[in-house]
Protein backbone atom coordinates (compact mmCIF):
# COMPACT_ATOMS: atom_id res chain seq x y z
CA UNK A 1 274.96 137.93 225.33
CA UNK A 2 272.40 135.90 223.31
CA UNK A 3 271.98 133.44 220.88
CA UNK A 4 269.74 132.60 218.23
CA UNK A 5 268.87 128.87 217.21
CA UNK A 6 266.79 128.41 214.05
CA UNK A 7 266.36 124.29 212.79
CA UNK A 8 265.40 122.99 209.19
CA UNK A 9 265.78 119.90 207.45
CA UNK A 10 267.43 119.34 204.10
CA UNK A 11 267.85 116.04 202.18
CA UNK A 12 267.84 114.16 205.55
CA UNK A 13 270.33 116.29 207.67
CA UNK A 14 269.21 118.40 210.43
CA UNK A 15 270.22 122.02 210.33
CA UNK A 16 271.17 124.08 212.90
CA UNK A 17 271.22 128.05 212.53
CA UNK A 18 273.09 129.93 215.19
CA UNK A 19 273.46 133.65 215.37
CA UNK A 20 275.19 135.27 218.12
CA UNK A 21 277.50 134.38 220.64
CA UNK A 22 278.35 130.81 221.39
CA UNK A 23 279.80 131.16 225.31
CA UNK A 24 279.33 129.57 228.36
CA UNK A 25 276.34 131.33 228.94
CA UNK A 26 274.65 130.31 225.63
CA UNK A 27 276.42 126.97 224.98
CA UNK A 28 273.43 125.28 226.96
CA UNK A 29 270.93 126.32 224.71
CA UNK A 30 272.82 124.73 222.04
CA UNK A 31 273.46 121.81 223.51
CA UNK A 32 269.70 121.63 224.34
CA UNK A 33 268.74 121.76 221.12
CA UNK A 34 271.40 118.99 219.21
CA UNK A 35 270.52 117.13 221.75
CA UNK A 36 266.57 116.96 221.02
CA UNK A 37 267.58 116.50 217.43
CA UNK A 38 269.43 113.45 218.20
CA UNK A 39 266.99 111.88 220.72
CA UNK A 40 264.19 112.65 218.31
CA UNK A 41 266.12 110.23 215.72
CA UNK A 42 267.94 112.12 213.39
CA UNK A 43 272.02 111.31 213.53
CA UNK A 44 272.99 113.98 210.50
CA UNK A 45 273.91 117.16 211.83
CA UNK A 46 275.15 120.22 210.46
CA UNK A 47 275.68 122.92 212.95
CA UNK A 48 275.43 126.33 210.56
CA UNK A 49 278.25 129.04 212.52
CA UNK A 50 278.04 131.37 209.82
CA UNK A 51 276.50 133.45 212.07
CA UNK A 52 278.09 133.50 214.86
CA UNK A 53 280.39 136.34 215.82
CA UNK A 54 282.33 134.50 218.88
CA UNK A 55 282.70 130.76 219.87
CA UNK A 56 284.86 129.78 223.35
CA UNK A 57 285.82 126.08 224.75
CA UNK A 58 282.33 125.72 226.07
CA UNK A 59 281.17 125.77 222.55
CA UNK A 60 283.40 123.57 221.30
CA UNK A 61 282.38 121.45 224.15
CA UNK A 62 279.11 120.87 222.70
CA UNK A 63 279.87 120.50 219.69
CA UNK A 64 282.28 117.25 220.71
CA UNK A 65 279.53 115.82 222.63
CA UNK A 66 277.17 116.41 219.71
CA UNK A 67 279.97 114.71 217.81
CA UNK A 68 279.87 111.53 220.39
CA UNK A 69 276.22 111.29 220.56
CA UNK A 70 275.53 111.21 216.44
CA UNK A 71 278.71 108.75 216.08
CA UNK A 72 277.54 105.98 218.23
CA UNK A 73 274.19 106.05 216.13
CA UNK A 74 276.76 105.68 213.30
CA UNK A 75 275.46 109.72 212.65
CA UNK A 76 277.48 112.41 211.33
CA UNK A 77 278.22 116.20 212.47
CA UNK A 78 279.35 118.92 210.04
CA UNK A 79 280.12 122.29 210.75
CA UNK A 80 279.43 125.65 208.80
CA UNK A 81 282.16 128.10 208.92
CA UNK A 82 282.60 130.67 206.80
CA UNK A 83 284.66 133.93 209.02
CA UNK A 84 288.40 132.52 209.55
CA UNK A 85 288.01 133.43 213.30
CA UNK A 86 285.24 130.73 213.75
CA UNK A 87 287.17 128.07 211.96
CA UNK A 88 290.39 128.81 213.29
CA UNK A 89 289.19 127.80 216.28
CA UNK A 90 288.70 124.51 214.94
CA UNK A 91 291.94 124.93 213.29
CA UNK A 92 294.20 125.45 216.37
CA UNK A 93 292.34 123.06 218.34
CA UNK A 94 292.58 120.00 216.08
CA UNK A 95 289.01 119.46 215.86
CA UNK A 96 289.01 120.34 212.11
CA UNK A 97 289.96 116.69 211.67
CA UNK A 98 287.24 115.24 214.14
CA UNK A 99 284.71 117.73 212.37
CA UNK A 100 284.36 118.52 208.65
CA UNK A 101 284.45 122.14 208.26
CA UNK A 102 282.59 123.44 205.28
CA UNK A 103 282.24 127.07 204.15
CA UNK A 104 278.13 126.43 202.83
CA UNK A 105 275.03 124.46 203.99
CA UNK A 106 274.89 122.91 200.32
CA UNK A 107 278.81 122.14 200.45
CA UNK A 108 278.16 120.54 203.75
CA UNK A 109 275.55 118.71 202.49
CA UNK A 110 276.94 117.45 199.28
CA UNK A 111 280.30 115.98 201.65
């Protein structure tokens, strides 16, 4: 199982590309890499799942510490999701509320 982490920066968010699987045998590279965004300064996340194929509890794990970290910086975390298996996730796990779910980077970043 692998993942794939590509980062960019657009209109003062951070972007994360992932591609693959996010399990709990890649969720750590994930989390390695929000992390580094937010201790190098920059609180705007968007976390780009469009590729992904598969995302477990681990995964989501991350992404709610992500969430922690950018909120006491006053920081933000979106989430691209554009398969309905990726965002039901969110869906069934009530995180949708927690963390805006948007089906584009551009929709993300316009929110």
């Amino acid at each position: 199982m692998e993942i794939t982490l590509a980062s960019r920066e657009q209109d003062g968010f951070s972007i994360t590309e992932v591609t693959g699987e996010v399990d709990v045998y890649t969720a750590p590279q994930l989390d390695e890499a929000l992390s580094a965004i937010v201790e190098g300064g920059n609180n705007k996340l968007i976390v780009d799942l469009s590729g992904v194929e598969f995302l477990d509890s681990t995964g989501l794990g991350v992404l709610v510490k992500a969430l922690k970290r950018v909120r006491e910086n006053d920081g933000s975390l979106a989430v691209v999701a554009t398969t309905d298996r990726i965002s039901k996730v969110f869906r069934i796990t009530g995180l949708d509320a927690a963390i805006g779910l948007h089906g584009s980077v551009d929709e993300a970043v316009g929110a």
